[in-house]
PDB file of N, CA and C in Angstrom:
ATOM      1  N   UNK A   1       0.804  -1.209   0.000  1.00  0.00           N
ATOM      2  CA  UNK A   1       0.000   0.000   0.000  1.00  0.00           C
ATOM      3  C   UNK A   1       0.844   1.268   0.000  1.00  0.00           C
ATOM      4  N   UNK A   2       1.826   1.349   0.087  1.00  0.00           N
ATOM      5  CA  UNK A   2       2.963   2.444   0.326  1.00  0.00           C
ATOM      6  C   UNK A   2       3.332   3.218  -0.936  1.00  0.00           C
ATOM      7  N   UNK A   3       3.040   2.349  -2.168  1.00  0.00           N
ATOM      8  CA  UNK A   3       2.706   3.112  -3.454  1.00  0.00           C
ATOM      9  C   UNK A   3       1.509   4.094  -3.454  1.00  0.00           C
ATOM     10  N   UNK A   4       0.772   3.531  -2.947  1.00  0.00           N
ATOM     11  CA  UNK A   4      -0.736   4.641  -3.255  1.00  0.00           C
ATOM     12  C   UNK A   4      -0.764   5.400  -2.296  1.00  0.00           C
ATOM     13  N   UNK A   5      -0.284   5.571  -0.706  1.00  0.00           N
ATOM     14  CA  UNK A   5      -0.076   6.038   0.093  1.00  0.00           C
ATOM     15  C   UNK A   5       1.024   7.568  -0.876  1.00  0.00           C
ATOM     16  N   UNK A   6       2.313   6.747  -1.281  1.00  0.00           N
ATOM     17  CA  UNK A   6       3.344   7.953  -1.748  1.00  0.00           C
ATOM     18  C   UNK A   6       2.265   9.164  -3.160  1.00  0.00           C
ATOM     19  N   UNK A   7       1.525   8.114  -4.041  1.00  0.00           N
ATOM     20  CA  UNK A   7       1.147   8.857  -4.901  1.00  0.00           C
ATOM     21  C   UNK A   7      -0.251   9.529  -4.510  1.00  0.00           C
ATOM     22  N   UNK A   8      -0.474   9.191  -3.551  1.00  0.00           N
ATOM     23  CA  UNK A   8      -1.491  10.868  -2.484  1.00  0.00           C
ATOM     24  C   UNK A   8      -0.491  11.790  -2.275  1.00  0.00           C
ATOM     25  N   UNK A   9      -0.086  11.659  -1.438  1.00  0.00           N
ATOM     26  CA  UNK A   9       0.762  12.220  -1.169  1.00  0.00           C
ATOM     27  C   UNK A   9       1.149  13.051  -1.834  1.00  0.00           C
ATOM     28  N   UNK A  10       2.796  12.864  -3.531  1.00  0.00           N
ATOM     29  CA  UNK A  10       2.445  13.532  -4.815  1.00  0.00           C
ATOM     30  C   UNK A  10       1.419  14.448  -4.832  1.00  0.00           C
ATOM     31  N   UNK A  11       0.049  13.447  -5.024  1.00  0.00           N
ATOM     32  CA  UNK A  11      -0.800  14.337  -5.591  1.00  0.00           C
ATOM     33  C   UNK A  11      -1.380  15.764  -4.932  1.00  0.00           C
ATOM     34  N   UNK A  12      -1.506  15.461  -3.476  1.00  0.00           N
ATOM     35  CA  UNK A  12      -1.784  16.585  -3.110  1.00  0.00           C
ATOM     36  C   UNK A  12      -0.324  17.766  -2.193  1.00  0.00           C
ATOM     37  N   UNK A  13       0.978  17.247  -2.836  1.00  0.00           N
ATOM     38  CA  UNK A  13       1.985  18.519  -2.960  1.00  0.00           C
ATOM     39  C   UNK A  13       1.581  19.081  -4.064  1.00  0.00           C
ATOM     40  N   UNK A  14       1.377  18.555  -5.337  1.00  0.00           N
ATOM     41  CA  UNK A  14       1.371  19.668  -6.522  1.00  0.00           C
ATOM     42  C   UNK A  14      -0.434  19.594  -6.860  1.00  0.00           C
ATOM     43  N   UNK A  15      -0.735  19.293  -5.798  1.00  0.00           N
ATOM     44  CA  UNK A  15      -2.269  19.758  -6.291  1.00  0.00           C
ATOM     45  C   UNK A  15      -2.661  21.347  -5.740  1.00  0.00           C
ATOM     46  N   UNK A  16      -3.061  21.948  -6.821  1.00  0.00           N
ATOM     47  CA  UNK A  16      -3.618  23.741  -6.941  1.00  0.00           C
ATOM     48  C   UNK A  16      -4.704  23.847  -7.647  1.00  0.00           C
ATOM     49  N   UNK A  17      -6.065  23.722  -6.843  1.00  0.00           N
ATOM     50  CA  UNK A  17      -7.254  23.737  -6.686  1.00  0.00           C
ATOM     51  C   UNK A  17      -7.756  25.428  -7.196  1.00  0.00           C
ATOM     52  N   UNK A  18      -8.187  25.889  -8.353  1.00  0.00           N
ATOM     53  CA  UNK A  18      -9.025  26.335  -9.173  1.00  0.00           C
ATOM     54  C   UNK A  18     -10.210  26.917  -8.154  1.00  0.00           C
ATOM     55  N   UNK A  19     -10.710  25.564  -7.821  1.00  0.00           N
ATOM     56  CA  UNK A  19     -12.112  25.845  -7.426  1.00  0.00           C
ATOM     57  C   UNK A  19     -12.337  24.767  -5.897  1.00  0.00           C
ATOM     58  N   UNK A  20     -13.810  25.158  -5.211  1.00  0.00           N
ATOM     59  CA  UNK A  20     -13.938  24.303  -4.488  1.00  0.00           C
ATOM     60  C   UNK A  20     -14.424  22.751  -4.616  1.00  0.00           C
ATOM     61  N   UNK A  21     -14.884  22.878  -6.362  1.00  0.00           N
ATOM     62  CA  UNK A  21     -15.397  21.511  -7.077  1.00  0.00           C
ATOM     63  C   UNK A  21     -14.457  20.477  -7.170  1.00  0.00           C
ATOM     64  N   UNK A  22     -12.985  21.628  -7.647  1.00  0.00           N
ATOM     65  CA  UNK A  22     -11.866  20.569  -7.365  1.00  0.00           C
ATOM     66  C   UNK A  22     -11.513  20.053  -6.474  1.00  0.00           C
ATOM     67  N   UNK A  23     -10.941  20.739  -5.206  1.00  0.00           N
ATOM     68  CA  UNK A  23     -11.318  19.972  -4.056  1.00  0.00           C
ATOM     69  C   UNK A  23     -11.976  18.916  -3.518  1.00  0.00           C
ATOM     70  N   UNK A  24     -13.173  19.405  -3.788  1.00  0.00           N
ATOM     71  CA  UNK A  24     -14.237  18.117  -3.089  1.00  0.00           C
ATOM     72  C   UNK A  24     -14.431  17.051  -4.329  1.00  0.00           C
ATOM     73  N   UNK A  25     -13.991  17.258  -5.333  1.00  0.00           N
ATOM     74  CA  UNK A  25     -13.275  15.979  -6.426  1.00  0.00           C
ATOM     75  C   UNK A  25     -12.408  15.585  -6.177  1.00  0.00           C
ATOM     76  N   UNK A  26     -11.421  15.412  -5.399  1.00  0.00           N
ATOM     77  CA  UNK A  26      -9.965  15.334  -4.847  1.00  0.00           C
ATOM     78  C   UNK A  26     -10.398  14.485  -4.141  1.00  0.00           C
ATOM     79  N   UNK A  27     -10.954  15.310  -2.679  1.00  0.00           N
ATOM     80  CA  UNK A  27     -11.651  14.434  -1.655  1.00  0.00           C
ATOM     81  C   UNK A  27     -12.651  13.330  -1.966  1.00  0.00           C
ATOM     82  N   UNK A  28     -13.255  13.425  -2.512  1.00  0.00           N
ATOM     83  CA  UNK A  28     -14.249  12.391  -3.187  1.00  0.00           C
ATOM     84  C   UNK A  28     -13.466  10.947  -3.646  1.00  0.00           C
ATOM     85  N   UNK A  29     -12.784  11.363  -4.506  1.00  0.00           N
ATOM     86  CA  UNK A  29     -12.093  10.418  -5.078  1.00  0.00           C
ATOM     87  C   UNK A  29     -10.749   9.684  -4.234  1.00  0.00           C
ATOM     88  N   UNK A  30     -10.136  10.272  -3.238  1.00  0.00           N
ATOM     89  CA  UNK A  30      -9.439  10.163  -2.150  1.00  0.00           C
ATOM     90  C   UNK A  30      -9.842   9.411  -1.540  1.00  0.00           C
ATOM     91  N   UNK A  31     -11.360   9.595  -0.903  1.00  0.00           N
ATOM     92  CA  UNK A  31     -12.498   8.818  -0.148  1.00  0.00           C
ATOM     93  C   UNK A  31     -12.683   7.594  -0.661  1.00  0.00           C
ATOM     94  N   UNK A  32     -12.985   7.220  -2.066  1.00  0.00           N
ATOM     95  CA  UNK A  32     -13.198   5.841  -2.669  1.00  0.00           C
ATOM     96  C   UNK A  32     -12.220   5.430  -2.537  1.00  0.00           C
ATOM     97  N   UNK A  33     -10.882   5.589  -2.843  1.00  0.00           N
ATOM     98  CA  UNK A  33      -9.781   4.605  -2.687  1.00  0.00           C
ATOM     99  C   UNK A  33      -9.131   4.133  -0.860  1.00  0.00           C
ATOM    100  N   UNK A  34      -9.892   5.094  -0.291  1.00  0.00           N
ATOM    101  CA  UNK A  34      -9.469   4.773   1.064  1.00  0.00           C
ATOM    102  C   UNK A  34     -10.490   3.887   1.630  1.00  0.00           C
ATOM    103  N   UNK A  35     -11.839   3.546   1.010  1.00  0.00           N
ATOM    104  CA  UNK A  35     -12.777   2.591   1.162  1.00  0.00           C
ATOM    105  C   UNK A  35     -12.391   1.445   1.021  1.00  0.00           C
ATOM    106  N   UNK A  36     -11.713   1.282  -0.477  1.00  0.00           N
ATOM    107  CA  UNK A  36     -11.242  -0.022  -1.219  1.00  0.00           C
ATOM    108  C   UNK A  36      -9.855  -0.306  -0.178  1.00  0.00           C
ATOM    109  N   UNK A  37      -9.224   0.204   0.169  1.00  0.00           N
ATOM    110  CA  UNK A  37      -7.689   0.157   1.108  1.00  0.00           C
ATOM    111  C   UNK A  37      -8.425  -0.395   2.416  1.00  0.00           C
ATOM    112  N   UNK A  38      -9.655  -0.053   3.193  1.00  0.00           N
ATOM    113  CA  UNK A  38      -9.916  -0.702   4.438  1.00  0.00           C
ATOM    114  C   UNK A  38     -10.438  -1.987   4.154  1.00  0.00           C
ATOM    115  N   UNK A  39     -11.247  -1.898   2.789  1.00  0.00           N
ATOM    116  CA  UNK A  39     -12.186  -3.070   3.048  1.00  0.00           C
ATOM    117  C   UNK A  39     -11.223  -4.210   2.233  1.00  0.00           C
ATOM    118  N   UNK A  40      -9.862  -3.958   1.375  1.00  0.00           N
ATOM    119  CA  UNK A  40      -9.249  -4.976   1.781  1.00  0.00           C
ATOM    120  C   UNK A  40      -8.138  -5.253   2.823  1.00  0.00           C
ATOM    121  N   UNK A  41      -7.931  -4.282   3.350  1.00  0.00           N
ATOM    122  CA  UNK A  41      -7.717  -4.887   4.821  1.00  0.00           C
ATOM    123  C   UNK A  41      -8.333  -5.099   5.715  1.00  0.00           C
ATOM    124  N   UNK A  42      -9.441  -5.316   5.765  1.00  0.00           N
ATOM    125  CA  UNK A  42     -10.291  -6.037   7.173  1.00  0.00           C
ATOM    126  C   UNK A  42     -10.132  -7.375   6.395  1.00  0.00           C
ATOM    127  N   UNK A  43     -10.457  -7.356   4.734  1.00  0.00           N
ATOM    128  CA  UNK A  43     -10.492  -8.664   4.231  1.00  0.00           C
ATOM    129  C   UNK A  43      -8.930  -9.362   4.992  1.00  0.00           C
ATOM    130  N   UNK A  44      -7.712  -8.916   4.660  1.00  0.00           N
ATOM    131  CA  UNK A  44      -6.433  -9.713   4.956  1.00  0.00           C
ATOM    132  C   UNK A  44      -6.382  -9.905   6.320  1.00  0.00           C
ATOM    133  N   UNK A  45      -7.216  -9.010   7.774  1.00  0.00           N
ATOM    134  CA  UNK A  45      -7.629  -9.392   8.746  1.00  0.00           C
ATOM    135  C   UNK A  45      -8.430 -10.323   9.300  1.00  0.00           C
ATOM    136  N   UNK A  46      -9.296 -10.694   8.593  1.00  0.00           N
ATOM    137  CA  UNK A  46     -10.391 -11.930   8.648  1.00  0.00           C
ATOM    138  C   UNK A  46      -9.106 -13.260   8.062  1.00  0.00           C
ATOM    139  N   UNK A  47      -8.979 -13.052   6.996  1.00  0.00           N
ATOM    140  CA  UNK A  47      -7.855 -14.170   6.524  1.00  0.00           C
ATOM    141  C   UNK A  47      -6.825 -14.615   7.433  1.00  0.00           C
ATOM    142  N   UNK A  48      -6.108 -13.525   8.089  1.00  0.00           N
ATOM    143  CA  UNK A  48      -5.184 -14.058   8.986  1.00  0.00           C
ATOM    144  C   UNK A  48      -6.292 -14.202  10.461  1.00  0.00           C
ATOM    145  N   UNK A  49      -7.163 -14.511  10.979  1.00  0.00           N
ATOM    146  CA  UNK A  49      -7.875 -14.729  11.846  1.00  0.00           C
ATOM    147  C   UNK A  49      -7.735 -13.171  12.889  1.00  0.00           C
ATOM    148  N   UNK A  50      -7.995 -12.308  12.637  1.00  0.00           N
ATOM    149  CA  UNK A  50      -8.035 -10.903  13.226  1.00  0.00           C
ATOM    150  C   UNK A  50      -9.377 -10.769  13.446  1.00  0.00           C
ATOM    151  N   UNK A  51     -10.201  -9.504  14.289  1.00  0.00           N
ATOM    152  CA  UNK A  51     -11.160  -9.454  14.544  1.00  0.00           C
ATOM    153  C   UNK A  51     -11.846  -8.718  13.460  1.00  0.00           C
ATOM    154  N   UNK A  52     -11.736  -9.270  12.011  1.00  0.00           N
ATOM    155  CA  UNK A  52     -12.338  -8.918  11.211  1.00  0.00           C
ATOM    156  C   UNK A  52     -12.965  -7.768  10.950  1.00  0.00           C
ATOM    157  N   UNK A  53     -12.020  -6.735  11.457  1.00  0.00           N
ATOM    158  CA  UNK A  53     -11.999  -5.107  11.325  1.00  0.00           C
ATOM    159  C   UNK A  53     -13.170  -4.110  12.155  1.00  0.00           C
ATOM    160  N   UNK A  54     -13.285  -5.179  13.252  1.00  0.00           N
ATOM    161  CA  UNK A  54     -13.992  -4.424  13.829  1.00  0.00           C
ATOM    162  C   UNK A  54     -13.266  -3.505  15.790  1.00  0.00           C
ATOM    163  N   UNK A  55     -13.027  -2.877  15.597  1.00  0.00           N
ATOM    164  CA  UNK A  55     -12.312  -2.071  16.038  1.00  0.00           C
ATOM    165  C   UNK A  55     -12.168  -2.099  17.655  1.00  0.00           C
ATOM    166  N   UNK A  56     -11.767  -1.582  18.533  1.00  0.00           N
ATOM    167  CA  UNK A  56     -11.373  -1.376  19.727  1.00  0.00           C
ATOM    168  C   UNK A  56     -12.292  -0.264  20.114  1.00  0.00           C
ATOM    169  N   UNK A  57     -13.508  -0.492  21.360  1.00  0.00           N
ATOM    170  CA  UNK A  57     -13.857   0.870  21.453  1.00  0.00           C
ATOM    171  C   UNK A  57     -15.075   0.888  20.411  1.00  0.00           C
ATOM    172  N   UNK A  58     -15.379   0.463  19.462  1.00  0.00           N
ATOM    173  CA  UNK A  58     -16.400   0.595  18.503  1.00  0.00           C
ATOM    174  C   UNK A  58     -17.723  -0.376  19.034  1.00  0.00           C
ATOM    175  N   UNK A  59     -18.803   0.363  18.476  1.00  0.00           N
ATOM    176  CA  UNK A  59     -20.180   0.133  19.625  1.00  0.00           C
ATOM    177  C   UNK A  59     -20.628  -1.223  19.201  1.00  0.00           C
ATOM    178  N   UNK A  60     -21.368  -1.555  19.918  1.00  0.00           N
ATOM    179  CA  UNK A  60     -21.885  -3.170  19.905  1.00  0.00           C
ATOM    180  C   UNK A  60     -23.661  -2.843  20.048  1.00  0.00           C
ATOM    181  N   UNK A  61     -24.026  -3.598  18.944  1.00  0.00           N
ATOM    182  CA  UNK A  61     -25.242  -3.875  18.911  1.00  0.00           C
ATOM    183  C   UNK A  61     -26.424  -2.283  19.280  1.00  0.00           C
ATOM    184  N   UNK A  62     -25.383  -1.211  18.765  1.00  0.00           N
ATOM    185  CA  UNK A  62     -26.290   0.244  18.916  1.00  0.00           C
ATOM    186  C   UNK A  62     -26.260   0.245  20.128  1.00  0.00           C
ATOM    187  N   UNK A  63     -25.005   0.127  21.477  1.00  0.00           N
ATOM    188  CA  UNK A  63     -24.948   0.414  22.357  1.00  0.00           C
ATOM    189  C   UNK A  63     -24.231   1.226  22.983  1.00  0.00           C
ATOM    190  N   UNK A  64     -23.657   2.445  23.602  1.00  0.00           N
ATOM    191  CA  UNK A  64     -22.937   3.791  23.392  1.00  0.00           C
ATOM    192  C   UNK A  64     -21.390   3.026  22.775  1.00  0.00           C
ATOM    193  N   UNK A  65     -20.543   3.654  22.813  1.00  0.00           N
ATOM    194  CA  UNK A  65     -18.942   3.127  22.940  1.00  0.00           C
ATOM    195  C   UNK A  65     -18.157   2.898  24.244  1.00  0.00           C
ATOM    196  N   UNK A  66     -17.694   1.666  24.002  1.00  0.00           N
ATOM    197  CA  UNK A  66     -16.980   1.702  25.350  1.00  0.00           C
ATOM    198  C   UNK A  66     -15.250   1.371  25.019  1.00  0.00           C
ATOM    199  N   UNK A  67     -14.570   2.809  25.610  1.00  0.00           N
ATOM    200  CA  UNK A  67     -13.041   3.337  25.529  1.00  0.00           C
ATOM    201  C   UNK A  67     -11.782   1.891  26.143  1.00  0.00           C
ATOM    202  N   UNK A  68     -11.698   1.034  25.498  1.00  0.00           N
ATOM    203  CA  UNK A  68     -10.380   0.071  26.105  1.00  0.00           C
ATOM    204  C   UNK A  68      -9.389   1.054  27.134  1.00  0.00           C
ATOM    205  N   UNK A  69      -9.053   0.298  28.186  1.00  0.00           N
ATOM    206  CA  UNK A  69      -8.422   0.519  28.897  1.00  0.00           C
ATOM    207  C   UNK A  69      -6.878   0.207  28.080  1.00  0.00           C
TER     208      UNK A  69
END
């Protein structure tokens, strides 16, 4: 992942935004690839027997959050 990580990166040193459309096209599109980057890593987390990306602290069954010690 350290390729697509470096070429963000790139992109937003020489990115010079016009407008705010560009931007939130930036972000937008930033957003989808950081979707595809979690959801295959929860996938390589489930594979190696991990808690299948579900997080530390993240709520259970719509019940508040509770902070790990």
């Amino acid at each position: 992942y350290l390729p697509l990580l470096h070429s963000w990166a790139d992109r937003l040193t020489a990115f010079k935004p016009g407008s705010m459309g560009e931007v939130a096209a930036l972000v937008a599109e930033l957003d989808r690839q950081l979707a595809v980057l979690c959801d295959e890593a929860a996938v390589i987390r489930r594979r190696a027997g991990g808690h299948g990306g579900r997080r530390r602290g993240a709520a259970v069954a719509g019940g508040p959050l509770r902070h790990a010690p």
